[in-house]
Protein backbone atom coordinates (compact mmCIF):
# COMPACT_ATOMS: atom_id res chain seq x y z
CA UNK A 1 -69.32 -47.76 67.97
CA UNK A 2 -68.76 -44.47 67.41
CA UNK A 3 -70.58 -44.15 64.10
CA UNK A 4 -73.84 -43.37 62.24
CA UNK A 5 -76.17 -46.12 62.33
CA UNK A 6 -76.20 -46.85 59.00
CA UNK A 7 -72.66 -46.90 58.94
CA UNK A 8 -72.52 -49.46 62.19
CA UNK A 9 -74.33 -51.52 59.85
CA UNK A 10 -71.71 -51.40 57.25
CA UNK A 11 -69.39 -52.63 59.70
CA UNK A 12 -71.70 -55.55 60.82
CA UNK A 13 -72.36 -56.18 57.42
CA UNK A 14 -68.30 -56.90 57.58
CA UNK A 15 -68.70 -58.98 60.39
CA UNK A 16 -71.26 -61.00 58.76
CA UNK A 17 -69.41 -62.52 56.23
CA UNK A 18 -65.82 -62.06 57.28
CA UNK A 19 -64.89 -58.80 55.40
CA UNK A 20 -64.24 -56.93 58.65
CA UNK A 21 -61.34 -55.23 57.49
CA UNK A 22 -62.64 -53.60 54.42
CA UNK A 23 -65.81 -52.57 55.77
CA UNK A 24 -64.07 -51.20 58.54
CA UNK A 25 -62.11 -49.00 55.78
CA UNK A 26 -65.22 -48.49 53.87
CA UNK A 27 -66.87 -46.74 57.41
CA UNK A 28 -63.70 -44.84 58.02
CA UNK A 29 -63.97 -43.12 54.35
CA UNK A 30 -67.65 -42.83 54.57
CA UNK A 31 -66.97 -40.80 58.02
CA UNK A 32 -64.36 -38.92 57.45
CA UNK A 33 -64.10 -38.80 53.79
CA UNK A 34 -61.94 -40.01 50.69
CA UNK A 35 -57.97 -39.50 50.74
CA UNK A 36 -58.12 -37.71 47.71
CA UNK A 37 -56.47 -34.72 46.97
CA UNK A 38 -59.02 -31.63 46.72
CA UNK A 39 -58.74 -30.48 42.96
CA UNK A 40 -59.70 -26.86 43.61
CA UNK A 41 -56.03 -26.17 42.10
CA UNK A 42 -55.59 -28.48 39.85
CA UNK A 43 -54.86 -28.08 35.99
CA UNK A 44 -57.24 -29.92 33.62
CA UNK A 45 -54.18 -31.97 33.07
CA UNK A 46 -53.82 -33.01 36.44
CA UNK A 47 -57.97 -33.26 37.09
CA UNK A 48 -57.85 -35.86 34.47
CA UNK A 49 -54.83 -38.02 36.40
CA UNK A 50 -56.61 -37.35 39.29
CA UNK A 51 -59.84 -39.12 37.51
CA UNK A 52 -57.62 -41.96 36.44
CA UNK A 53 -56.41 -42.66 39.57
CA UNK A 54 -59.65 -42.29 41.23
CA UNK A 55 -60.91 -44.95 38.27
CA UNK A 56 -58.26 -47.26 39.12
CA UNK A 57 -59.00 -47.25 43.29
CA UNK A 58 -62.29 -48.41 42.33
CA UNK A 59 -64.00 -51.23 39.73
CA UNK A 60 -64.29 -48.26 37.45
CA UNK A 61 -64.86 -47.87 33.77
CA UNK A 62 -61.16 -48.38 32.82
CA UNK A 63 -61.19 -49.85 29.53
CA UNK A 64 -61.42 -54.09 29.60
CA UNK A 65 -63.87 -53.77 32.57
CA UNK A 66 -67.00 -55.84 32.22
CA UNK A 67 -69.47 -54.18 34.05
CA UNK A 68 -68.21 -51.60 36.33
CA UNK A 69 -69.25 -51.06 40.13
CA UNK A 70 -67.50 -47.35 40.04
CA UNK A 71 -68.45 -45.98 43.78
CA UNK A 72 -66.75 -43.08 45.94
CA UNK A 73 -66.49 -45.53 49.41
CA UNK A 74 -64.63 -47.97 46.94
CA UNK A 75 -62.18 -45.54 45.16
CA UNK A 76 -61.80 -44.69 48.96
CA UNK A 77 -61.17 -48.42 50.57
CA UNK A 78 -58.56 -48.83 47.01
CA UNK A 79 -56.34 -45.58 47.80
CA UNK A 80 -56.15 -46.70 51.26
CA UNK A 81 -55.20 -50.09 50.93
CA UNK A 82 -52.77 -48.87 47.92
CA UNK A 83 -51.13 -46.65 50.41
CA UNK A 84 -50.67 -49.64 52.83
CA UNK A 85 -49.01 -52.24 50.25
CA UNK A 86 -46.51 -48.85 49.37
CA UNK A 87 -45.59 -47.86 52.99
CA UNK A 88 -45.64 -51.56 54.24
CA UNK A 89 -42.94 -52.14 51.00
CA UNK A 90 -41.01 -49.26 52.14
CA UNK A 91 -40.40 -49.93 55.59
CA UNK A 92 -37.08 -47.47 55.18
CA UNK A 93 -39.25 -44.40 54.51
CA UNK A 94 -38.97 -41.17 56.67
CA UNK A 95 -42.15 -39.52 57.26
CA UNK A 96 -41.55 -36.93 54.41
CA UNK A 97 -40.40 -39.86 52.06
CA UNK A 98 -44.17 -41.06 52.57
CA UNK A 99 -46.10 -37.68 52.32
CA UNK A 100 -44.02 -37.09 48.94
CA UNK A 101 -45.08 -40.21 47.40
CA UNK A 102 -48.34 -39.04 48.71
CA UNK A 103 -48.32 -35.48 47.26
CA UNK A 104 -47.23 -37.36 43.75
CA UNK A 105 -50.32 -39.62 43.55
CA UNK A 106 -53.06 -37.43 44.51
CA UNK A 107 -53.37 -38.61 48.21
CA UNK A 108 -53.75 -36.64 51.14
CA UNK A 109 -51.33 -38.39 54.44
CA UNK A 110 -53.35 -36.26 56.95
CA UNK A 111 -56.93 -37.77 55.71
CA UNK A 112 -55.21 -41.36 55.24
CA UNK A 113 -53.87 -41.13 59.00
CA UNK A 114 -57.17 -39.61 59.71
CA UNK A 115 -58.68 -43.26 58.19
CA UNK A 116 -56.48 -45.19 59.78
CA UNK A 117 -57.21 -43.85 63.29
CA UNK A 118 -60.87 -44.61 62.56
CA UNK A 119 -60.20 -48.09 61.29
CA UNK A 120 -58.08 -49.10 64.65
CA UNK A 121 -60.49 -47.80 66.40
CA UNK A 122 -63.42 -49.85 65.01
CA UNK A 123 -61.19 -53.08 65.72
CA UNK A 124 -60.89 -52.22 68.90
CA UNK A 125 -64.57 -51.83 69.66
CA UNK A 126 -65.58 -54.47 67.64
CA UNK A 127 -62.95 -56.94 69.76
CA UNK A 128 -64.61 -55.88 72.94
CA UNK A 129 -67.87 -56.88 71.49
CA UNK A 130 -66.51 -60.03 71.15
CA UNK A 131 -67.46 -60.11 66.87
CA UNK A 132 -63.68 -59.76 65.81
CA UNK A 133 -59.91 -59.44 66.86
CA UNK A 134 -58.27 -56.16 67.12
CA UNK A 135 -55.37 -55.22 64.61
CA UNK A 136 -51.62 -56.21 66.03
CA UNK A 137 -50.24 -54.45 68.60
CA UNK A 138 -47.12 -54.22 66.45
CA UNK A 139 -48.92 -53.02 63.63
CA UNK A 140 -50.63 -50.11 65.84
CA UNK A 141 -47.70 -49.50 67.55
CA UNK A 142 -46.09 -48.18 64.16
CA UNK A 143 -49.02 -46.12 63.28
CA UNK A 144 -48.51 -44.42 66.36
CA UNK A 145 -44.93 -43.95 65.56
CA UNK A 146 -45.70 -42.74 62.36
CA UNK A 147 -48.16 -40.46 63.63
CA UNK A 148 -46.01 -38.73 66.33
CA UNK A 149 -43.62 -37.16 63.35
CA UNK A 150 -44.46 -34.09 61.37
CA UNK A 151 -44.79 -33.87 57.77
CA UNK A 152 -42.55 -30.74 56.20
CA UNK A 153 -45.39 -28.82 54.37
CA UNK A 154 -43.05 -27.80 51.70
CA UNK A 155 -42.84 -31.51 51.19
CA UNK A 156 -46.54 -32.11 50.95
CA UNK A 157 -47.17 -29.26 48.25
CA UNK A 158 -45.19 -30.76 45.49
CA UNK A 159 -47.42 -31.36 42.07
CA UNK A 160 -48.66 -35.25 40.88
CA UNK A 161 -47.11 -37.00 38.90
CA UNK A 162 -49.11 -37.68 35.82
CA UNK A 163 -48.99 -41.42 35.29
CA UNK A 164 -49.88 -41.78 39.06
CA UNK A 165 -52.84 -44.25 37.97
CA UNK A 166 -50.47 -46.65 36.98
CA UNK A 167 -48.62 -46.96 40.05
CA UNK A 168 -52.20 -47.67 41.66
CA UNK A 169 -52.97 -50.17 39.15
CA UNK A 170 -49.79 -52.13 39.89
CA UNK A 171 -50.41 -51.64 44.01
CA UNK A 172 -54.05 -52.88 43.10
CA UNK A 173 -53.03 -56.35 41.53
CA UNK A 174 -53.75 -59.02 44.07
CA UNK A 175 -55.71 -56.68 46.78
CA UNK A 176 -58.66 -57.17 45.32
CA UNK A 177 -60.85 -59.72 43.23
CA UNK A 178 -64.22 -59.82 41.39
CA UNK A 179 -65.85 -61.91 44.42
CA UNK A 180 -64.90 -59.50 47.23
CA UNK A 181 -66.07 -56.60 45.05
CA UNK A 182 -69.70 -57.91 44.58
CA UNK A 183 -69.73 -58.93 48.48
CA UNK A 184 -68.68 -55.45 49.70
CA UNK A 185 -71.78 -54.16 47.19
CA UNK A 186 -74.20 -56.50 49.00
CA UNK A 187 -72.41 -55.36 52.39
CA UNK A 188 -73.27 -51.20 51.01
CA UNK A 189 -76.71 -51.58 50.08
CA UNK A 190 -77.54 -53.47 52.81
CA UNK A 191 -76.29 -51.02 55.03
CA UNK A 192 -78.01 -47.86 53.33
CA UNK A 193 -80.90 -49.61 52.18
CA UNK A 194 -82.74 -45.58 52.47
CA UNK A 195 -80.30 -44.44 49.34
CA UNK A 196 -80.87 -47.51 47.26
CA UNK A 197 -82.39 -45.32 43.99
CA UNK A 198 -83.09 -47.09 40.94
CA UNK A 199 -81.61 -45.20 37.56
CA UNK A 200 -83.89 -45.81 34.39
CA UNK A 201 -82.47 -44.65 30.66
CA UNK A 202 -78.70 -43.99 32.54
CA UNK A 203 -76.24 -44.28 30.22
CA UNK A 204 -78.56 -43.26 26.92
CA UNK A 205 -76.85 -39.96 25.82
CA UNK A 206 -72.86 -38.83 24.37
CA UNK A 207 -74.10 -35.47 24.74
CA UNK A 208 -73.42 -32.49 27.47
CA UNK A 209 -74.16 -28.78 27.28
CA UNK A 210 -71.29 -26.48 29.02
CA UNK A 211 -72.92 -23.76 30.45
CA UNK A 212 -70.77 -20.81 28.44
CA UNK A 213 -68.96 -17.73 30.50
CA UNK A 214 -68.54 -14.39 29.02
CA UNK A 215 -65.91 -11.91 29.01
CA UNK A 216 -65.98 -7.95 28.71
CA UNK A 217 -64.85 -6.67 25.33
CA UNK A 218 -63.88 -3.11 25.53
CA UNK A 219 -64.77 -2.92 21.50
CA UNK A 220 -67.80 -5.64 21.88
CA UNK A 221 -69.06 -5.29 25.36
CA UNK A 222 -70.25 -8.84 26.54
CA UNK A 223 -68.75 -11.67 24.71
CA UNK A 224 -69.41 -15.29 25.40
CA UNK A 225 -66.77 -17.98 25.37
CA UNK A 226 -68.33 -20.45 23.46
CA UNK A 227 -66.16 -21.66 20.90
CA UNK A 228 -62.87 -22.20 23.13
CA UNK A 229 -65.25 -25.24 25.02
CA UNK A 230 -64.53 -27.15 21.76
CA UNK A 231 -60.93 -26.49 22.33
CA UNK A 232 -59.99 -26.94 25.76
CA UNK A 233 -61.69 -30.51 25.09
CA UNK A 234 -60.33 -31.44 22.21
CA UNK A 235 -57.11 -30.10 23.74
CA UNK A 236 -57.59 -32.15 26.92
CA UNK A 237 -57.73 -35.48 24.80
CA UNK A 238 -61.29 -35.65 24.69
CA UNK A 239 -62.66 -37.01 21.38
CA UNK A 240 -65.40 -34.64 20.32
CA UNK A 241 -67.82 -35.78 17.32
CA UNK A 242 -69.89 -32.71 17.22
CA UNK A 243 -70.09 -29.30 18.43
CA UNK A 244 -73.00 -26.75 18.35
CA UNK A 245 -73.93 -23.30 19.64
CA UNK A 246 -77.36 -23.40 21.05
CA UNK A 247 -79.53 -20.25 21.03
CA UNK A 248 -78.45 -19.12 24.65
CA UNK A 249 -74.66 -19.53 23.75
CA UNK A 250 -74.35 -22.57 25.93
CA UNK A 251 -72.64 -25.72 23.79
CA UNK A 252 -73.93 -28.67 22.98
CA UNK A 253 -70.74 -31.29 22.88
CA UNK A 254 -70.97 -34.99 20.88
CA UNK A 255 -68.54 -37.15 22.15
CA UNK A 256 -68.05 -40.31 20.60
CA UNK A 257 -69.42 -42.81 22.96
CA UNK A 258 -71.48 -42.56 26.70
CA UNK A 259 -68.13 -43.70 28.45
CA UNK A 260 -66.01 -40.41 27.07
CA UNK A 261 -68.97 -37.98 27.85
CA UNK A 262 -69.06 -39.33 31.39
CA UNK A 263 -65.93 -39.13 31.99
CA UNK A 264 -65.36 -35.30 30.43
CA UNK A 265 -68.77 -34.80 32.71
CA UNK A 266 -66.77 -36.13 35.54
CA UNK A 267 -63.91 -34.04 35.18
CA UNK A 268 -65.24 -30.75 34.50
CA UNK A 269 -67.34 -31.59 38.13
CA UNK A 270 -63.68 -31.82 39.37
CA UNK A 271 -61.92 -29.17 38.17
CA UNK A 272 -62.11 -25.26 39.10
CA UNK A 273 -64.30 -24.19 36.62
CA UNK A 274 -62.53 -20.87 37.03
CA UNK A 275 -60.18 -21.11 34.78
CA UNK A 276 -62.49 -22.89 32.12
CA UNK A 277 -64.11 -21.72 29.56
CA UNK A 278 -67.77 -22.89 30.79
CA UNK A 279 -69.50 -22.39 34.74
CA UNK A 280 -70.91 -26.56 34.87
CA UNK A 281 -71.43 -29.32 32.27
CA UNK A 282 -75.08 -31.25 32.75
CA UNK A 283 -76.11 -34.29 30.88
CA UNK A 284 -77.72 -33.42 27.73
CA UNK A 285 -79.41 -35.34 24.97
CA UNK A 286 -83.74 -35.60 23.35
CA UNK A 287 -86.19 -35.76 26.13
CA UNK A 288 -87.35 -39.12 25.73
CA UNK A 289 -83.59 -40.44 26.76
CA UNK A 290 -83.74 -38.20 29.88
CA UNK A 291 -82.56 -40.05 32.58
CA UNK A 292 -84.98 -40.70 35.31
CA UNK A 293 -84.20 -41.80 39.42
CA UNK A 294 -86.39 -43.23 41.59
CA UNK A 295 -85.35 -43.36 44.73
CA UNK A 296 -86.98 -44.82 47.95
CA UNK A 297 -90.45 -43.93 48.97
CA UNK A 298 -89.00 -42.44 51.83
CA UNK A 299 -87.21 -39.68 49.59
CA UNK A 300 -90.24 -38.96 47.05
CA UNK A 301 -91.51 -35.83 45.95
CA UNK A 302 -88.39 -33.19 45.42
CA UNK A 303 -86.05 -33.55 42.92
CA UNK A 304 -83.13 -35.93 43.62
CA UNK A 305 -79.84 -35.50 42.34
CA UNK A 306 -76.21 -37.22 42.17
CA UNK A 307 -73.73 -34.78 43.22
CA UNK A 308 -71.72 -34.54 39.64
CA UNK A 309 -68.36 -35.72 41.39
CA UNK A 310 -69.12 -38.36 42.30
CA UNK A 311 -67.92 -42.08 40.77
CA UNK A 312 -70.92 -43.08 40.04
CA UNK A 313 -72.47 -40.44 38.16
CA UNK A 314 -73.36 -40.52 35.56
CA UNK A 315 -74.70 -43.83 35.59
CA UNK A 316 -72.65 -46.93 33.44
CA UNK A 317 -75.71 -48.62 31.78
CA UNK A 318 -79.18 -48.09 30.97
CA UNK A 319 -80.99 -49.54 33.52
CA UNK A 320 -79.00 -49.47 37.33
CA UNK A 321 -78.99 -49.30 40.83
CA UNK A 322 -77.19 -46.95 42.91
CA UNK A 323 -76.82 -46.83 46.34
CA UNK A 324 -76.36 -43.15 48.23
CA UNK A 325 -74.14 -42.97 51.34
CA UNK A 326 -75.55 -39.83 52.67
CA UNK A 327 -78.78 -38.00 51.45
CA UNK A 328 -78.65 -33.92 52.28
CA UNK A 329 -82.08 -31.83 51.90
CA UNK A 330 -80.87 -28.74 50.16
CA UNK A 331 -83.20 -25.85 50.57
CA UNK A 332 -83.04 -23.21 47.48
CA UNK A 333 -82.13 -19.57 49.08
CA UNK A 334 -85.92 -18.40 48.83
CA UNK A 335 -86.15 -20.95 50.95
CA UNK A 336 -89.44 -22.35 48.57
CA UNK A 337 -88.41 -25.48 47.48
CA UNK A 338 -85.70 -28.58 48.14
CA UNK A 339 -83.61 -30.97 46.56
CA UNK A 340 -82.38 -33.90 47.92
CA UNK A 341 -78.48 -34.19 46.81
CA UNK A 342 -77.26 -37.71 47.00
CA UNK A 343 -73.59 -37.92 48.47
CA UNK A 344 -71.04 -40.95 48.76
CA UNK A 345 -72.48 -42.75 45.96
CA UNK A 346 -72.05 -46.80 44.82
CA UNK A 347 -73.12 -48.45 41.91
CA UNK A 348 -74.21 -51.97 42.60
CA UNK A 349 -76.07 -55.10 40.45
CA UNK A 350 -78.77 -54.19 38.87
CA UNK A 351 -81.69 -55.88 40.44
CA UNK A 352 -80.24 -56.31 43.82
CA UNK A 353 -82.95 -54.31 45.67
CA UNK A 354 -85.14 -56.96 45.91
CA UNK A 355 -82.56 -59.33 47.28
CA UNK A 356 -81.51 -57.06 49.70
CA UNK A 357 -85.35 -56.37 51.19
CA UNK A 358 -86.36 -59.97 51.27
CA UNK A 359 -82.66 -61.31 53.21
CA UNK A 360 -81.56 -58.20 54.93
CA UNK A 361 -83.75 -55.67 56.22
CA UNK A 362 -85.54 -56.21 59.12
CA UNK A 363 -88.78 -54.44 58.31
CA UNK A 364 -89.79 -56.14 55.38
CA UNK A 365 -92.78 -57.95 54.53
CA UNK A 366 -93.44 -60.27 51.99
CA UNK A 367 -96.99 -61.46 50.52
CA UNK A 368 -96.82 -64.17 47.79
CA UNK A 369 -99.37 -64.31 45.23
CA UNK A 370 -99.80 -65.79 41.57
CA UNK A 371 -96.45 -65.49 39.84
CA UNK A 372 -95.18 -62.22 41.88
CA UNK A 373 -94.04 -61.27 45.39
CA UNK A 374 -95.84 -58.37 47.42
CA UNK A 375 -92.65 -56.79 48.86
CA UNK A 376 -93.74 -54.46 52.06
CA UNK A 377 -91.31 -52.36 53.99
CA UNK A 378 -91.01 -49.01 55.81
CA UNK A 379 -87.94 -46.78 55.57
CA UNK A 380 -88.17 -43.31 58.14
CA UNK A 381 -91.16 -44.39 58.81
CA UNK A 382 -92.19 -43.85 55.35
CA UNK A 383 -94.53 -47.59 53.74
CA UNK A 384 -93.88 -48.44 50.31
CA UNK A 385 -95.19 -51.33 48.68
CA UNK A 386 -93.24 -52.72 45.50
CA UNK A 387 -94.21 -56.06 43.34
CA UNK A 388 -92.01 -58.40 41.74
CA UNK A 389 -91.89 -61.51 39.49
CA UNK A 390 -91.65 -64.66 41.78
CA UNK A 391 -87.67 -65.67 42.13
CA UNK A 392 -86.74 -69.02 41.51
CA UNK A 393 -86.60 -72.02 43.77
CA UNK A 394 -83.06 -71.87 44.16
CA UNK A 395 -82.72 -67.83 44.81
CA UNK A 396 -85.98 -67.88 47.05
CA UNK A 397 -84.34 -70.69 48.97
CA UNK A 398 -80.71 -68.46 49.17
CA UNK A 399 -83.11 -65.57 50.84
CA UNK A 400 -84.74 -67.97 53.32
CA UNK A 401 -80.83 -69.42 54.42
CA UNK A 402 -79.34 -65.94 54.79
CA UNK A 403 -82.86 -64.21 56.58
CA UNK A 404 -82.96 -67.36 58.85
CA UNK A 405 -79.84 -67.75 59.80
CA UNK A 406 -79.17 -63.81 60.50
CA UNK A 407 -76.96 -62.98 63.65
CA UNK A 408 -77.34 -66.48 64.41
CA UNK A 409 -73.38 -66.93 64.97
CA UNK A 410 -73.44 -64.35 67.79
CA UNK A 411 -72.91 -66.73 71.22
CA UNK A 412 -71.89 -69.37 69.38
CA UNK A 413 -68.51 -71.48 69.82
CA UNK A 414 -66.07 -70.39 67.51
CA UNK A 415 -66.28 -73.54 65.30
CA UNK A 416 -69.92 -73.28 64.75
CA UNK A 417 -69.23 -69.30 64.50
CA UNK A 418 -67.06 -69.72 60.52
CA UNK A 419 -69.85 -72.57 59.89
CA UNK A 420 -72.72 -69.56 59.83
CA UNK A 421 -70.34 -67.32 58.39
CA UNK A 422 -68.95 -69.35 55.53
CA UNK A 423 -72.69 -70.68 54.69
CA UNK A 424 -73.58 -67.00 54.60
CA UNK A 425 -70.89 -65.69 52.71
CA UNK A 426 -71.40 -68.50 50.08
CA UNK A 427 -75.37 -67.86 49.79
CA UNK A 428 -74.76 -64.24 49.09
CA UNK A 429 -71.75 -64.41 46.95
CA UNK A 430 -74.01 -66.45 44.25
CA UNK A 431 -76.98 -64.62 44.96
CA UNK A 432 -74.77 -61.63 43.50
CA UNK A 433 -73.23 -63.94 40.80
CA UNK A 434 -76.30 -64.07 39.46
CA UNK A 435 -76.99 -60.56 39.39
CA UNK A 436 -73.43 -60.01 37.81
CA UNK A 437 -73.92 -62.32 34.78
CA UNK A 438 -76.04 -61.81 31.41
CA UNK A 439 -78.89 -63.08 32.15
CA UNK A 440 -81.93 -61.39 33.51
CA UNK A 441 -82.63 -60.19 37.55
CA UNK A 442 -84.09 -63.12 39.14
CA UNK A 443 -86.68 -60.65 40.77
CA UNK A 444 -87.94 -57.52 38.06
CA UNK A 445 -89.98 -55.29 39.35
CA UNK A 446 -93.86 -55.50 38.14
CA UNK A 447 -94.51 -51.97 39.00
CA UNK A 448 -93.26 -50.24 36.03
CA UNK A 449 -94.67 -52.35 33.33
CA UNK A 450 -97.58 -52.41 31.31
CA UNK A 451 -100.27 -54.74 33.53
CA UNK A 452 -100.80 -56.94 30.61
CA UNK A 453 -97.30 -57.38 30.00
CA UNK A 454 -97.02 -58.42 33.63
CA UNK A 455 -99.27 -60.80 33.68
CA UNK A 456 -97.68 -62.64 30.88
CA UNK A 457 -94.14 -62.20 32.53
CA UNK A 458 -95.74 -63.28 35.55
CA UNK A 459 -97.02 -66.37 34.35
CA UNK A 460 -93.73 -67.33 32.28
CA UNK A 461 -92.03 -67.52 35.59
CA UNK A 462 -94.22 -68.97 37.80
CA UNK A 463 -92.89 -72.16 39.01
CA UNK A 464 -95.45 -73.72 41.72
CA UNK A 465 -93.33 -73.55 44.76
CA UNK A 466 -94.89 -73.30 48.19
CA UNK A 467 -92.56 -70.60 49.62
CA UNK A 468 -94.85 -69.67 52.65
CA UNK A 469 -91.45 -70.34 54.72
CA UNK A 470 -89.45 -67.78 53.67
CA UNK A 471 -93.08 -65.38 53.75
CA UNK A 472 -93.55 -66.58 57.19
CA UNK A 473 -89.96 -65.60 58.34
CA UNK A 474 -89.96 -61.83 56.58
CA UNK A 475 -93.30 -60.82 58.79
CA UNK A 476 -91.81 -62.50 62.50
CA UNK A 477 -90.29 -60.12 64.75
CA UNK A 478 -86.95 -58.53 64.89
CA UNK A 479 -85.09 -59.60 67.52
CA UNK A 480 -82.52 -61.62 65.98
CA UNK A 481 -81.50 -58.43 64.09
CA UNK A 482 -78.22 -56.39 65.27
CA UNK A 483 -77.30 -52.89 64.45
C-alpha cells in the first residue's frame, strides 16, 4: 500500500476487526491531513466555530460527554463522513452548490477530494490482497464525475457560518456509536504503538499565561498590551475568574473550570495571534500540578511536546494516555538542542498500553512473576522494560484469544474468515469496555509507585492463575504477524 508503515497498520488494524472503511479514512487524514479549513484568517469569532465544529467531528469535550476520546485523525474521519451523509442527501448539487456548503462549515472540498482519492485507493489495494472488497463501481464512478468539474474560487472564499457545529452534530447522529469509537482507539494505538505517551497531573490547572505584545507609544515609548487579554476573552465568551499581571507583563488568566481553559488554550493555538493582544497562551498553574509526559523509551531524553492545536491537548483528565500520529525532532536554530513535537494526536483509555503490548505488538515479551507482569519490548530498536499488576483471569485470557488467534483468518474460507473476525472484534471491544468504565485499569503500572506500596497492590490482586500460556505465546516468533 502506498503508505507509512505505521499507517499500513492502521489499515490492517481495520481489516482485523471489520472497520475497514473508517480506518481507511483514518489513513487518508493521517496522510494527507484534516479537511479543515486553515484558520490563519479567521476572526476569534469564527476560530471558536471552527473549534466547535472540530469538537463535534470528534468524541470531544462537548458538554454531556462522559469521558471524551478528543483526537485530530477522529475530528478528521467525522468531517469526512459528515460531508458524505450531506452530498449523498443532495444528490441535485452542482459542484459549486457542494464547495459552498463546504466554505460555510469550515471544510476544505480540495483536501476532502484529496481523502477520498486516498480512501478508493486503499480499497482497491486492499481487494487485490484479497483482505476486503473494493468500494462500488457506481459509487467511484461519481467521485470521478465529481472530480472532473471545477470549483468557482469566488465560490469557495465565502465566510462560515457560525452555528456550523450544529449542522455536524445533526450529520453525526447515527454515523457513529460509543462501541466503534473505543474500537477505532484500540485500532490507533495499536498502530502507533512508538507515540503511545502516558500524561500524569493532565487536566490539574484553570490557569494560562498569554504571553503579552507591546505597542510603540509616541508619548510612552514601549507599552505592553496586557490588560486588553482580559477583554478580548471575556469578550469572546470566555468566563474568566481571575486576572493578574505578572512581573514580566505576561497575564496570568483563571478560568472557571479545566474544560474552559482548554478550550480558550485551544483556540488561541488556532487563531492568528496577529491580531491578538498576546504572541501564545501555555498552560500555567503551581509547580507541583505541572503536567508531566512520558513517552516511549524510544523517545526519552529531549523534551516532548503536544503541538498546542491539536484535539487532544491539553489533556481531559488527570491521569491519560495519548497516542501521537507522527513524532518530528525539532532542532533549536543553534542547532544545540531538540524537541520532539508530537503531531496527529488521539486520546485513548487510560490504561490501554498494557493491553495493547501484551495482544498486539509483535515484539513483546512477557515474564510473570508474584502478583505483576514483566512487560519487555523494543520500539526503534530502543528496550524498555515496564512492570505491571497481574490482570485478571478473564482479561489475561482476552490477551491470549486475540495474540493467538492474530492474522489467523488470512487463507481461510470466508465462513471461518467473520468467525476470527467477530471473536476478535468481541474480545477487544470488552477489553476496552473495561478500560472505559469507573473502575480501575485491569493492568497499573508498578513502575511509578512507591515499592512498598507495590507490593501491597501486588498482593491484593494476585489471583493464582497459571498464565504461562499466554507468556509462552508473547516470546514465540513473529511470523503470524502482518504489516
Amino acid at each position: 500500500m502506498p503508505l507509512d508503515p505505521d499507517v499500513g497498520f492502521l489499515v490492517m488494524s481495520g481489516v482485523r476487526l471489520n472497520l475497514v472503511k473508517d480506518c481507511a479514512i483514518l489513513a487518508a487524514v493521517h496522510q494527507r491531513g484534516d479537511p479543515f479549513l486553515d484558520s490563519v484568517d479567521l476572526s476569534l469569532e469564527e476560530v471558536q466555530a471552527l473549534w466547535e465544529v472540530r469538537d463535534a467531528c470528534s468524541p470531544g469535550r462537548a458538554k454531556g460527554r462522559v469521558r471524551p476520546l478528543p483526537g485530530d485523525l477522529m475530528a478528521g474521519l467525522g468531517a469526512y463522513k459528515a460531508w458524505q451523509v450531506e452530498v449523498k442527501g443532495n444528490s441535485h448539487w452542482s459542484i459549486q452548490d457542494e464547495a459552498l456548503w463546504c466554505a460555510q462549515h469550515f471544510l476544505s472540498l480540495e483536501r476532502l477530494r484529496e481523502l477520498e482519492e486516498m480512501v478508493v485507493q486503499i480499497h482497491d489495494v486492499l481487494e487485490e490482497l484479497g483482505y476486503a472488497s473494493s468500494l462500488p463501481l457506481a459509487e467511484k464512478e461519481r467521485m470521478r464525475k465529481r472530480r472532473r468539474e471545477k470549483v468557482d474560487l469566488t465560490v469557495a472564499r465565502v465566510r462560515p457560518r457560525m452555528d456550523a457545529a450544529q449542522k455536524f452534530w445533526v450529520l453525526l447522529h447515527g454515523q457513529r456509536d460509543r462501541d466503534t469509537d473505543l474500537l477505532l482507539a484500540w485500532c490507533i494505538a495499536a498502530s502507533f504503538t512508538a507515540g503511545l505517551i502516558d500524561v500524569k497531573n493532565g487536566s490539574s490547572t484553570e490557569q494560562l499565561k498569554y504571553g503579552a505584545k507591546t505597542f510603540r507609544s509616541d508619548e510612552f515609548g514601549e507599552v505592553l498590551r496586557s490588560d486588553e487579554i482580559g477583554e478580548v476573552l471575556r469578550a469572546g465568551g470566555f468566563r474568566v475568574a481571575d486576572f493578574r499581571i505578572l512581573a514580566r507583563g505576561d497575564a496570568q488568566v483563571t478560568f472557571q473550570n479545566p474544560e474552559e481553559a482548554h478550550k480558550a488554550f485551544q483556540q488561541a493555538a488556532l487563531i492568528n495571534n496577529n491580531a491578538m493582544p498576546w504572541t501564545k497562551a501555555d498552560p500555567w498553574g503551581r509547580p507541583q500540578q505541572r503536567t508531566s509526559l512520558q513517552p516511549r523509551q524510544c523517545y526519552r531524553g529531549p523534551p516532548v511536546r503536544i503541538i498546542s492545536s491539536s484535539q487532544a491537548w491539553l489533556a481531559t483528565s488527570e491521569n491519560a494516555v495519548l497516542v501521537a500520529g507522527e513524532v518530528l525532532a525539532i532542532m533549536n536554530h543553534k542547532r544545540t538542542a531538540m524537541t520532539y513535537f508530537c503531531t496527529k494526536c488521539s486520546t485513548v483509555p487510560y490504561g490501554i498500553t498494557p493491553l495493547i503490548l501484551c495482544a498486539t505488538y509483535p515484539a513483546a515479551q512477557v515474564t510473570a512473576e508474584a502478583g505483576l507482569w514483566k512487560v519487555t519490548t523494543n520500539i526503534y530498536g530502543q528496550t524498555q522494560e515496564e512492570r505491571y499488576t497481574e490482570p485478571p483471569k478473564q482479561v489475561a485470557g482476552l490477551l491470549l484469544n486475540i495474540r493467538k488467534q492474530m492474522d489467523t483468518e488470512f487463507g481461510c474460507n470466508q465462513q471461518d474468515r467473520q468467525r476470527i473476525v467477530e471473536e476478535r472484534k468481541r474480545n477487544v471491544l470488552e477489553l476496552m469496555r473495561l478500560l472505559d468504565g469507573p473502575d480501575t485499569p485491569p493492568m497499573r503500572s508498578l513502575d511509578d509507585i512507591h515499592p512498598a506500596v507495590a507490593r501491597v497492590r501486588g498482593a491484593n490482586v494476585r489471583a493464582g492463575l497459571d498464565f504461562s500460556s499466554l507468556v509462552n505465546l508473547l516470546t514465540n516468533d513473529l511470523d503470524n504477524f502482518r504489516l
